[in-house]
N, C-alpha and C. Protein backbone atom coordinates (compact mmCIF):
# COMPACT_ATOMS: atom_id res chain seq x y z
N UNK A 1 19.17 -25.18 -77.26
CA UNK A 1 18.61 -24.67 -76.04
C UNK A 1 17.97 -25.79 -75.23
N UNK A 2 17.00 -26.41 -75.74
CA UNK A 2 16.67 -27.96 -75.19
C UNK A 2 18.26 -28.94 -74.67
N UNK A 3 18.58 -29.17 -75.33
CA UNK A 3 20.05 -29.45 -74.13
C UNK A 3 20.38 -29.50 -73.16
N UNK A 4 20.76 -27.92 -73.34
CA UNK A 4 21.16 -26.93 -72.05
C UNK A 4 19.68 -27.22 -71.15
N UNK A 5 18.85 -26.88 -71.14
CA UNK A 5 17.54 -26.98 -70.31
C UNK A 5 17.32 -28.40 -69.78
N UNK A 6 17.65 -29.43 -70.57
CA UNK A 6 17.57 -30.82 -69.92
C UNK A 6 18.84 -31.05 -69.11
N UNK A 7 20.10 -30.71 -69.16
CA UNK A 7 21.11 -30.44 -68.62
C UNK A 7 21.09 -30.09 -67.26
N UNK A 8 20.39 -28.48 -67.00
CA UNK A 8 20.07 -27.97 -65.97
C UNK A 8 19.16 -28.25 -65.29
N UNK A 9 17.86 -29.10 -65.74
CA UNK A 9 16.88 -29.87 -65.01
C UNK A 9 17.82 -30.89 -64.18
N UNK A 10 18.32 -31.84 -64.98
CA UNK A 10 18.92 -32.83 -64.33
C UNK A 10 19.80 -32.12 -63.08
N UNK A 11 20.57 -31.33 -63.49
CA UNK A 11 21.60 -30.64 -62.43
C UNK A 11 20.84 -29.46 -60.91
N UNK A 12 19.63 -28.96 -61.76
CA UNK A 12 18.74 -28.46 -60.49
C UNK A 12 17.55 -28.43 -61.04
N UNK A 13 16.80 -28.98 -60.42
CA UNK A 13 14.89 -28.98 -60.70
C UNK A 13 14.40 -27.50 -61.14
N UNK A 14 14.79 -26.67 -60.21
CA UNK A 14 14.30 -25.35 -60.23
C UNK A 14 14.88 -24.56 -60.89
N UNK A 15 15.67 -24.98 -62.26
CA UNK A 15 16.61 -23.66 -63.27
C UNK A 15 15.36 -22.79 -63.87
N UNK A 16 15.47 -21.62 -63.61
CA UNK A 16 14.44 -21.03 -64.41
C UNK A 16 14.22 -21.41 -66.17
N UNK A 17 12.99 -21.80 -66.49
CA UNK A 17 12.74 -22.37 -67.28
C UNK A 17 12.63 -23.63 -67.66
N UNK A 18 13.34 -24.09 -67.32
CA UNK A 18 13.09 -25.83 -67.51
C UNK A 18 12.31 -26.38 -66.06
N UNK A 19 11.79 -27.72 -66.60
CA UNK A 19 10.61 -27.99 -65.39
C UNK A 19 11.21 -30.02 -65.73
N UNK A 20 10.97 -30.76 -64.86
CA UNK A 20 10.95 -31.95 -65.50
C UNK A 20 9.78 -32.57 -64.72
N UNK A 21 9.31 -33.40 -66.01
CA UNK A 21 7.92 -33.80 -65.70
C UNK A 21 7.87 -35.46 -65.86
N UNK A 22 8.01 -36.39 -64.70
CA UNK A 22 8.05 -37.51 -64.76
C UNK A 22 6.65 -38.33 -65.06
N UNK A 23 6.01 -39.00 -65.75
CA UNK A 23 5.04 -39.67 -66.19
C UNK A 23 4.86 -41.12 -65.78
N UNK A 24 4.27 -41.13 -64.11
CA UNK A 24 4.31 -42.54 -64.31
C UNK A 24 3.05 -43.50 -64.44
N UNK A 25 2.32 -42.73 -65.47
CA UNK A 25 1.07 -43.11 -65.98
C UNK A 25 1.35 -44.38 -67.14
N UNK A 26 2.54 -44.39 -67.64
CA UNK A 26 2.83 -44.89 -68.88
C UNK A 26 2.91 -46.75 -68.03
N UNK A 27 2.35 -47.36 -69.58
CA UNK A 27 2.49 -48.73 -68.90
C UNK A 27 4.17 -49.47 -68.98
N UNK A 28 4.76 -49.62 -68.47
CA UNK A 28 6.13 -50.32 -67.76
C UNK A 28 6.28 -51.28 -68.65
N UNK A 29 7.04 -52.23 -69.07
CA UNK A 29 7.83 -53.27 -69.72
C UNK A 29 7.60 -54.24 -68.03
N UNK A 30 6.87 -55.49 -68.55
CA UNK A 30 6.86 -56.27 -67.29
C UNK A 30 8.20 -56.58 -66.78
N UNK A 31 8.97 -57.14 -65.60
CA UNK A 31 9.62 -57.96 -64.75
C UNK A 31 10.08 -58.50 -65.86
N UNK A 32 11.44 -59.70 -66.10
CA UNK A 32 12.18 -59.83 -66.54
C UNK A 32 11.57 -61.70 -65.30
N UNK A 33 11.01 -62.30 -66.00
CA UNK A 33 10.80 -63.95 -65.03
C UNK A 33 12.51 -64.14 -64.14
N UNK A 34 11.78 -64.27 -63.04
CA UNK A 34 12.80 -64.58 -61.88
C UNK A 34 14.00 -65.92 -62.60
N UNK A 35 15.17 -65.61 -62.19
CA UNK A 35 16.27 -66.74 -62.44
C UNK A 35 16.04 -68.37 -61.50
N UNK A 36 15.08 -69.06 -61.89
CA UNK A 36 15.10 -69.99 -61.09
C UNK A 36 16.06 -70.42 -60.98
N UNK A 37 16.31 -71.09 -59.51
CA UNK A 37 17.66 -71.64 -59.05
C UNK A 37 17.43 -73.17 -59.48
N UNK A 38 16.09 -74.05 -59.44
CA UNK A 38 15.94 -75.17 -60.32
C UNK A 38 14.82 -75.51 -60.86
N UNK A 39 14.72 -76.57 -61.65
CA UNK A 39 13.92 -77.03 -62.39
C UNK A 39 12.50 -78.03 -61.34
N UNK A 40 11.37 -78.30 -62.20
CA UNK A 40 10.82 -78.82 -61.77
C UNK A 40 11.02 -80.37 -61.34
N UNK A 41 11.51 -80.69 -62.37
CA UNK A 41 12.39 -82.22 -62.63
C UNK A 41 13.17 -82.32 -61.53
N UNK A 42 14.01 -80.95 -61.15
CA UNK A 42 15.32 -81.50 -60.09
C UNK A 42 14.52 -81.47 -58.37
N UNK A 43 13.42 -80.73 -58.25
CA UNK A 43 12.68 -81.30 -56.89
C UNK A 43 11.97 -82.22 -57.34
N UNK A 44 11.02 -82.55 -58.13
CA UNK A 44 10.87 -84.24 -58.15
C UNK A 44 11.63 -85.34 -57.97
N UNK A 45 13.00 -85.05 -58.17
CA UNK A 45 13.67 -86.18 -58.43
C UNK A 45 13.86 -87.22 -57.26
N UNK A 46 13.02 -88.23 -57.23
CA UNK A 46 12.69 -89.63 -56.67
C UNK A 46 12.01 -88.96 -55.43
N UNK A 47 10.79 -88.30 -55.69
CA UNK A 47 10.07 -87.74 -54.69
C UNK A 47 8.90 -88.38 -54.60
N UNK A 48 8.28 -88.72 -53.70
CA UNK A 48 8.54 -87.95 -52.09
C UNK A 48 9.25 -89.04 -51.28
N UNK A 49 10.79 -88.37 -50.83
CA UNK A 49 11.80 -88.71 -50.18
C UNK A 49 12.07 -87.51 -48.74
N UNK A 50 10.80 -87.39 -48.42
CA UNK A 50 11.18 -86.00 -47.34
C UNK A 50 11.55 -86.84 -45.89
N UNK A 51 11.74 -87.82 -45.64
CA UNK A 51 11.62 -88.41 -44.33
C UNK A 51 12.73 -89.48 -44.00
N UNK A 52 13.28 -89.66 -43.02
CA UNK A 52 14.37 -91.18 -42.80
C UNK A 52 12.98 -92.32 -43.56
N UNK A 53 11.89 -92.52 -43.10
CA UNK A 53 10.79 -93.45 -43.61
C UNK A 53 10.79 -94.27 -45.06
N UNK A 54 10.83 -92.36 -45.70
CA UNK A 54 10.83 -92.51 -47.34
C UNK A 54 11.80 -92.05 -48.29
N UNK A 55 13.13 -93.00 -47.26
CA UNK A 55 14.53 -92.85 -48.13
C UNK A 55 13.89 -93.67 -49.31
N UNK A 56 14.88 -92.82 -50.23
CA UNK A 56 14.79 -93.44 -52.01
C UNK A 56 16.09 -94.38 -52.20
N UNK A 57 16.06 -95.92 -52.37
CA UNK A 57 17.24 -96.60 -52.24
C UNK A 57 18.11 -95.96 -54.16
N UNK A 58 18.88 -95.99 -53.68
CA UNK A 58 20.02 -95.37 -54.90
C UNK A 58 21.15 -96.15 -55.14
N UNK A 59 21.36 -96.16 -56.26
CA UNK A 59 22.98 -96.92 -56.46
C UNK A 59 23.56 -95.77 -57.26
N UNK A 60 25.31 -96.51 -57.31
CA UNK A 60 26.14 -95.48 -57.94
C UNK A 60 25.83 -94.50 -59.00
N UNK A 61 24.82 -95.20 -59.43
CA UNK A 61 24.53 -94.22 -60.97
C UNK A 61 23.37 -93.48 -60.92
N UNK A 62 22.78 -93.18 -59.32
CA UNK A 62 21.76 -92.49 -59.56
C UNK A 62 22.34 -91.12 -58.59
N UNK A 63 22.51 -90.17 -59.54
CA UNK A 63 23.18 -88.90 -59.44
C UNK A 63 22.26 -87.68 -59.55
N UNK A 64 21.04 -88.13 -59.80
CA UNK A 64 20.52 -86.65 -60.37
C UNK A 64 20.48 -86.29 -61.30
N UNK A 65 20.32 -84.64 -61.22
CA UNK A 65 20.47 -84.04 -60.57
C UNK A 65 19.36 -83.54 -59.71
N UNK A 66 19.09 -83.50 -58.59
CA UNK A 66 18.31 -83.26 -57.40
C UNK A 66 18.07 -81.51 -57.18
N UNK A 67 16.94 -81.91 -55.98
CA UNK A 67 17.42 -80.38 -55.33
C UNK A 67 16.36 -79.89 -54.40
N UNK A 68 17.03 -79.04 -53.28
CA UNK A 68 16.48 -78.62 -52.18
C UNK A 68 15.83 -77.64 -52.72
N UNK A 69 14.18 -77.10 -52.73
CA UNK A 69 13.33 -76.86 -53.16
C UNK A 69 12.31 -75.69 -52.18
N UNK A 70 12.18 -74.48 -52.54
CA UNK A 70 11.16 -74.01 -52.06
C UNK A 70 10.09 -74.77 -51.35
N UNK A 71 9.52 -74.38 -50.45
CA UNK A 71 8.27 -74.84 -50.00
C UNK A 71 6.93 -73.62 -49.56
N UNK A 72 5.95 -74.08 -49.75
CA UNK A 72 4.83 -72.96 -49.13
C UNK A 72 5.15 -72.55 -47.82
N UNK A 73 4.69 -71.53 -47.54
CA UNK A 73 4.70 -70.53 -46.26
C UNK A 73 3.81 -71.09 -44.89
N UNK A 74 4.53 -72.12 -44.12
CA UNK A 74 4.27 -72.71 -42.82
C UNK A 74 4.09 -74.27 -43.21
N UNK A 75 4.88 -74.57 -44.27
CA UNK A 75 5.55 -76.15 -44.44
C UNK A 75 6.75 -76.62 -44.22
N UNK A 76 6.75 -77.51 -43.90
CA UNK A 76 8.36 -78.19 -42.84
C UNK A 76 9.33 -77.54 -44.29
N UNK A 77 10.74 -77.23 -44.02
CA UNK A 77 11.87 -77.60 -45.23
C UNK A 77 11.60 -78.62 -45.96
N UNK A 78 12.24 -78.35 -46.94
CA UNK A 78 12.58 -79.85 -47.75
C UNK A 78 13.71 -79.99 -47.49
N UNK A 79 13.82 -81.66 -46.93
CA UNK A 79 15.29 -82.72 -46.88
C UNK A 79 14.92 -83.84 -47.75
N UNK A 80 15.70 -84.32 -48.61
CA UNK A 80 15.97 -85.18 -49.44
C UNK A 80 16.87 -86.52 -48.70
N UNK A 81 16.22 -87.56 -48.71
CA UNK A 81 16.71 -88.89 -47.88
C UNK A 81 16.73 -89.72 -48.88
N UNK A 82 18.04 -90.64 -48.83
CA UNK A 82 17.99 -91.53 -50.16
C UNK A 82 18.90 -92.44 -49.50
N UNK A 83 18.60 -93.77 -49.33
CA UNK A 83 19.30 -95.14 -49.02
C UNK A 83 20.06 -95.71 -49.98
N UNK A 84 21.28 -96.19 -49.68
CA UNK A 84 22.24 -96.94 -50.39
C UNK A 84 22.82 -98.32 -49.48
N UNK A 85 23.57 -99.39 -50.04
CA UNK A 85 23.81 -99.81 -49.68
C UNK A 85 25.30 -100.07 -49.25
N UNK A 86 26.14 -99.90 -48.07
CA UNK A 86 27.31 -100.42 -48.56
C UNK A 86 27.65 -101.21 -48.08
N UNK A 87 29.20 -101.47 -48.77
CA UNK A 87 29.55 -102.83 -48.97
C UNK A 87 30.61 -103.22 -47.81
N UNK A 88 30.82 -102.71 -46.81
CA UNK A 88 31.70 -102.68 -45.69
C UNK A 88 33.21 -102.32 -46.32
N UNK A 89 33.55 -101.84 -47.39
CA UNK A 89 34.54 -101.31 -47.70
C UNK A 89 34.85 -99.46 -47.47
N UNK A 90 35.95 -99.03 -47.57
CA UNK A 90 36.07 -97.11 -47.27
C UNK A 90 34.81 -96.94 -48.40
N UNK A 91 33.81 -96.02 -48.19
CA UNK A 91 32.88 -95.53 -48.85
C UNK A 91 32.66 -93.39 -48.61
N UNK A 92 32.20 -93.07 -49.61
CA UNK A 92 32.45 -91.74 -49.66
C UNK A 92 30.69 -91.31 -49.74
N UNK A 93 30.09 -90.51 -49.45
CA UNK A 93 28.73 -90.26 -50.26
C UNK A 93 29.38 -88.50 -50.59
N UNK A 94 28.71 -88.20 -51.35
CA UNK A 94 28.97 -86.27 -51.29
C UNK A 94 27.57 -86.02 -52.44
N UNK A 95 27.53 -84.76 -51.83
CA UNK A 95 26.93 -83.63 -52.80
C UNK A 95 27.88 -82.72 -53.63
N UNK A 96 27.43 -82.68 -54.73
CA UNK A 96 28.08 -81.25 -55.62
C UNK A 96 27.11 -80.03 -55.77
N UNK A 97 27.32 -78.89 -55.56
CA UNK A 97 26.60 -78.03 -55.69
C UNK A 97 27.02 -76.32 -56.13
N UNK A 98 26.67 -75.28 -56.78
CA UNK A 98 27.30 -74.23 -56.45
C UNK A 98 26.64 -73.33 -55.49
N UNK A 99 27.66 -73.02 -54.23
CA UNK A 99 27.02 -72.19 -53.17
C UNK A 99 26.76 -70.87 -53.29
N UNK A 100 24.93 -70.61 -53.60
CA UNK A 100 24.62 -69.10 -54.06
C UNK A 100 24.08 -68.45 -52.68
N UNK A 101 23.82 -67.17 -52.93
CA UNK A 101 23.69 -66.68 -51.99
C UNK A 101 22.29 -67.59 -51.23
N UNK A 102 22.31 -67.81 -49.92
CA UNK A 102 21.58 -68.80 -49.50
C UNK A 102 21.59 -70.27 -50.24
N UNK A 103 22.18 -70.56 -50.56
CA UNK A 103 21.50 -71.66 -51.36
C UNK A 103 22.72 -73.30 -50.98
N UNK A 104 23.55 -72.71 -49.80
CA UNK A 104 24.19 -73.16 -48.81
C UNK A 104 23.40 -74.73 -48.66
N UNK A 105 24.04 -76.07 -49.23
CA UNK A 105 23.15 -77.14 -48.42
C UNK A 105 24.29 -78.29 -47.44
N UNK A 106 23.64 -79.09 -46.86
CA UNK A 106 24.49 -79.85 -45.79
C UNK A 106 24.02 -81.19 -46.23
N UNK A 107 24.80 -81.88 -45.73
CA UNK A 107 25.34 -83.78 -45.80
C UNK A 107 24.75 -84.47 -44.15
N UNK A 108 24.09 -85.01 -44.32
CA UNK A 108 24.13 -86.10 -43.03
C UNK A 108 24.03 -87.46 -43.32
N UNK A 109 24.60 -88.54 -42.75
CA UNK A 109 24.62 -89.80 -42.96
C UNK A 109 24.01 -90.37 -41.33
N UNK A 110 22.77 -91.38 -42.06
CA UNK A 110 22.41 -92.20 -40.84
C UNK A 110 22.50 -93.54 -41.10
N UNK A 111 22.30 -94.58 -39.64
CA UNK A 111 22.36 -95.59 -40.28
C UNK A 111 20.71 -96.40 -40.39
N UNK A 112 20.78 -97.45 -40.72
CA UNK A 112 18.99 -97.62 -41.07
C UNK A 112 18.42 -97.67 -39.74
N UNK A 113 18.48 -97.46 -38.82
CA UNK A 113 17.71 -97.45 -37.71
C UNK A 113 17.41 -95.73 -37.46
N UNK A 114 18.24 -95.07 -38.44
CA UNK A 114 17.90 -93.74 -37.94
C UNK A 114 18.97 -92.58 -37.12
N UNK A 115 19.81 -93.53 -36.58
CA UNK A 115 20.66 -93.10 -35.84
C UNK A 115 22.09 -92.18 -36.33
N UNK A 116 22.16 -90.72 -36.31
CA UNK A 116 23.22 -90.47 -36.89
C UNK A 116 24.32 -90.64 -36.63
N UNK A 117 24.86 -90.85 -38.05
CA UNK A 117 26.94 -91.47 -38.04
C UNK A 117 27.38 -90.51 -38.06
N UNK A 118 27.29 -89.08 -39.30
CA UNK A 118 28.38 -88.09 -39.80
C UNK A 118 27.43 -87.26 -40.09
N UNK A 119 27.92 -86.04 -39.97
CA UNK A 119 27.05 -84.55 -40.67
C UNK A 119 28.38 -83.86 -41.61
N UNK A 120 27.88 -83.26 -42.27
CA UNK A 120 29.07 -82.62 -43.48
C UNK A 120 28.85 -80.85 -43.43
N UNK A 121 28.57 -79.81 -43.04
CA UNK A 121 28.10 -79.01 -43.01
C UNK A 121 29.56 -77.62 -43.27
N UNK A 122 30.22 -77.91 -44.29
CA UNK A 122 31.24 -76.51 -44.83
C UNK A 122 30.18 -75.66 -45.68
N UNK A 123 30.78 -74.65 -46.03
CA UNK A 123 30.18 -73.79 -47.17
C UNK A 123 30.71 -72.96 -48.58
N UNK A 124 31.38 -74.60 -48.84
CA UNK A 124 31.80 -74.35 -50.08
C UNK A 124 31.13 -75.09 -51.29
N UNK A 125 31.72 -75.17 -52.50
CA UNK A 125 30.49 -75.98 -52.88
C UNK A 125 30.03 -77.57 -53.29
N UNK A 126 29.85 -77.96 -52.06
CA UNK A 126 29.47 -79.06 -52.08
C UNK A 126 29.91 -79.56 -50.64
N UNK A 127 29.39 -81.32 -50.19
CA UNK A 127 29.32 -81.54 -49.50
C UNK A 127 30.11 -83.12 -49.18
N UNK A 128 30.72 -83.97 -47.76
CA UNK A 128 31.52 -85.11 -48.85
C UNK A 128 31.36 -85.61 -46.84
N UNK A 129 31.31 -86.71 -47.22
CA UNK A 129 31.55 -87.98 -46.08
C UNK A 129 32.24 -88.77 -46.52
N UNK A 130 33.57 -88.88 -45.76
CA UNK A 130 34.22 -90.25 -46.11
C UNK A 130 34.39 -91.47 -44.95
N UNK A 131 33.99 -92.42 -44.92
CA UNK A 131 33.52 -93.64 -43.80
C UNK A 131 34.76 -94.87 -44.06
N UNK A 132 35.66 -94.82 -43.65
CA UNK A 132 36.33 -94.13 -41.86
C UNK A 132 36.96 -93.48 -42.38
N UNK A 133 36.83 -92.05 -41.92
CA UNK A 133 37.30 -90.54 -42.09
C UNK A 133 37.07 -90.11 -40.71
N UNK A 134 38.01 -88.80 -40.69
CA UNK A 134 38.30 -87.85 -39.58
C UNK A 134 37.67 -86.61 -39.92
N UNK A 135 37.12 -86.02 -40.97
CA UNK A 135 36.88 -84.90 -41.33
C UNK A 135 35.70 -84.34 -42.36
N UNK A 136 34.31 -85.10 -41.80
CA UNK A 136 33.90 -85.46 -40.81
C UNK A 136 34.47 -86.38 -40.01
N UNK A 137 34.28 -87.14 -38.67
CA UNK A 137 34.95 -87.87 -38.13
C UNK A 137 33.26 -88.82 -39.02
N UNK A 138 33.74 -90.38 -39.15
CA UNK A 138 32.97 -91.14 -38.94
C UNK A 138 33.89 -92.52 -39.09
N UNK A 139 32.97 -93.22 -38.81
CA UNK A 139 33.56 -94.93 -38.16
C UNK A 139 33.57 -95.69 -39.75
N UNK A 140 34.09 -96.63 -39.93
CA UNK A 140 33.80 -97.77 -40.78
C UNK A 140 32.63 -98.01 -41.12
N UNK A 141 32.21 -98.45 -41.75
CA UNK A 141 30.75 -98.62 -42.90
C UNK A 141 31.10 -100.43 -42.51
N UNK A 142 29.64 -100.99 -41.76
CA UNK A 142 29.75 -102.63 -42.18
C UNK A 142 28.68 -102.24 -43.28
N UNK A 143 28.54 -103.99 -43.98
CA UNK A 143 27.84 -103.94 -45.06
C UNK A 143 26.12 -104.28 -44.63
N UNK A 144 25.72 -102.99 -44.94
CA UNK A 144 24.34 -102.76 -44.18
C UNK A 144 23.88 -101.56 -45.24
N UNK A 145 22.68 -101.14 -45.04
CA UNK A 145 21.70 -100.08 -45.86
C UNK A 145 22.24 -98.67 -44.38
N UNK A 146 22.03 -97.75 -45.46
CA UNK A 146 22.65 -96.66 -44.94
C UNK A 146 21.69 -95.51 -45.58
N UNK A 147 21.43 -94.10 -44.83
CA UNK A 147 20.54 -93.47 -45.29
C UNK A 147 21.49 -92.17 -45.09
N UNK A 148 21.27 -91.10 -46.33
CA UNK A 148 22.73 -89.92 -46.89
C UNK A 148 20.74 -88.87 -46.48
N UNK A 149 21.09 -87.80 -46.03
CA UNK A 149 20.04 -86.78 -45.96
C UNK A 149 20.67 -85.61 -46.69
N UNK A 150 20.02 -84.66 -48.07
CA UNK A 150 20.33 -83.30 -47.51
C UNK A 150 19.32 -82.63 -47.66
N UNK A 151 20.11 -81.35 -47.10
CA UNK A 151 19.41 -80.41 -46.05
C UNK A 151 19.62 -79.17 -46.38
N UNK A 152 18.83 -78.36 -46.25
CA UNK A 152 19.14 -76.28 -46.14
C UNK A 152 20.09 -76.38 -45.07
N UNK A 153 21.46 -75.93 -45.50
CA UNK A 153 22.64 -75.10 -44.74
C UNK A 153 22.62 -74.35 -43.67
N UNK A 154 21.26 -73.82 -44.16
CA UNK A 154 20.94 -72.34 -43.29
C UNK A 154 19.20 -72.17 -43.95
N UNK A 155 18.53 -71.80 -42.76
CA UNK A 155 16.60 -72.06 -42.68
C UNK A 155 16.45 -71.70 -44.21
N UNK A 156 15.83 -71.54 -45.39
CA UNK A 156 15.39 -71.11 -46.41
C UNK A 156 16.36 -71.58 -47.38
N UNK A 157 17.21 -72.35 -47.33
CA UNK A 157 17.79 -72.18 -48.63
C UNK A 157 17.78 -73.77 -49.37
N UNK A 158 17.98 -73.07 -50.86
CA UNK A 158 17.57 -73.78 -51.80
C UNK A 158 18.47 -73.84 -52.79
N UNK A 159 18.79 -75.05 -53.58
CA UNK A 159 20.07 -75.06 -54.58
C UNK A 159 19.68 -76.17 -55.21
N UNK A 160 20.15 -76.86 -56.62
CA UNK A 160 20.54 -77.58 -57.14
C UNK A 160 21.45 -78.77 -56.61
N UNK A 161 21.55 -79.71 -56.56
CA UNK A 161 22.99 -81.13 -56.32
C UNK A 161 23.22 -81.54 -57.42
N UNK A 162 24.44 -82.25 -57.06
CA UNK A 162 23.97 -84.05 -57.88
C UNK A 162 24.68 -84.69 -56.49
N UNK A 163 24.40 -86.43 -56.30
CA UNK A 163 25.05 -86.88 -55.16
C UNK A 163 25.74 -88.22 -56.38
N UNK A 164 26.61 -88.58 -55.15
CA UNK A 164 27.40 -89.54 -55.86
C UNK A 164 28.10 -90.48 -54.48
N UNK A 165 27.66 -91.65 -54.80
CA UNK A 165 27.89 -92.81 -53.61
C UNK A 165 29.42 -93.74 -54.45
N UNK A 166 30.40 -93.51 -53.56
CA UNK A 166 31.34 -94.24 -54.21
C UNK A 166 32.09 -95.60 -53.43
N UNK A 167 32.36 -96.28 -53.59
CA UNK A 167 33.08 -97.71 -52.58
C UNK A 167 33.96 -97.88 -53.16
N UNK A 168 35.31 -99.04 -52.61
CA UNK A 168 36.59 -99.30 -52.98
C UNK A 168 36.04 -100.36 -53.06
C-alpha cells in the first residue's frame, strides 16, 4: 500500500490519502569544490608579466604551462607578455590551449617598441603566428627582441596554455 501511495503522491499531490512532505530542515551534503580551470603555479608562471613594460624574456624551452587567470571584481584582465628574441629567420610563436566554454584566448605579437605586427584571434584550440605569413598576415622577423601577448578571447575568460617560440 505504501507503494501505491508514494506512486500516486508523485503522480498527484492531492490522491486521497497520501500527502508528501518535503524536509528542508535536514543539513545538505556540501557543494562538490568548483573544477578549477588552473592551478596556482600556471598564473604565476613568470609573473608579474601583465604589461608590454614587464615582458618576461623566454627562450624555446620556456613553455609553461601558463595561464589567463581570474581577477578581482574592478581589476584590469590579465594579459601575459613575454619577450623573445628572434633570429631574423621564418619564426612561429603559438599558444596551445583547450577552448572551454569562455575560456577562448588570443595571440598578439609586438615589436619592442610596442608597436603591433600580428594578432591571432580563431576559436579553436589554440593560437599560432607565423612571421612572414599571410594568415595572420605578418612581415619578416629582423633579428631584434620581440614581445608575443596573450589575452581573454572574449571579456572574462580564462584557460590554461603552454606557448612555444620556434625559428628555422
Amino acid at each position: 500500500m505504501v507503494r501505491e501511495c508514494v506512486a500516486l503522491c508523485l503522480l498527484a499531490a492531492s490522491a486521497p490519502g497520501c500527502s508528501l512532505i518535503l524536509d528542508f530542515d535536514s543539513k545538505l551534503p556540501p557543494d562538490a569544490a568548483i573544477d578549477a580551470v588552473y592551478s596556482q603555479a600556471e598564473c604565476d608562471y613568470m609573473e608579474p608579466n601583465d604589461s608590454l613594460a614587464d615582458a618576461k624574456d623566454i627562450t624555446a624551452t620556456d613553455t609553461g604551462p601558463a595561464a589567463i587567470c581570474a581577477v578581482e571584481p574592478g581589476a584590469a584582465e590579465d594579459h601575459d607578455f613575454y619577450r623573445f628574441m628572434a633570429t631574423g629567420t621564418p619564426a612561429t610563436v603559438s599558444i596551445a590551449f583547450m577552448n572551454r566554454t569562455g575560456g577562448d584566448l588570443d595571440l598578439r605579437l609586438y615589436a619592442a617598441d610596442g608597436t603591433k605586427i600580428a594578432q591571432s584571434v580563431g576559436f579553436g584550440d589554440g593560437e599560432s603566428i607565423t612571421c612572414p605569413g599571410t594568415s595572420p598576415a605578418c612581415p619578416s622577423l629582423m633579428a631584434a627582441p620581440y614581445i608575443l601577448e596573450v589575452l581573454p578571447g572574449v571579456a572574462g575568460a580564462v584557460n590554461t596554455y603552454t606557448i612555444s617560440v620556434t625559428q628555422q
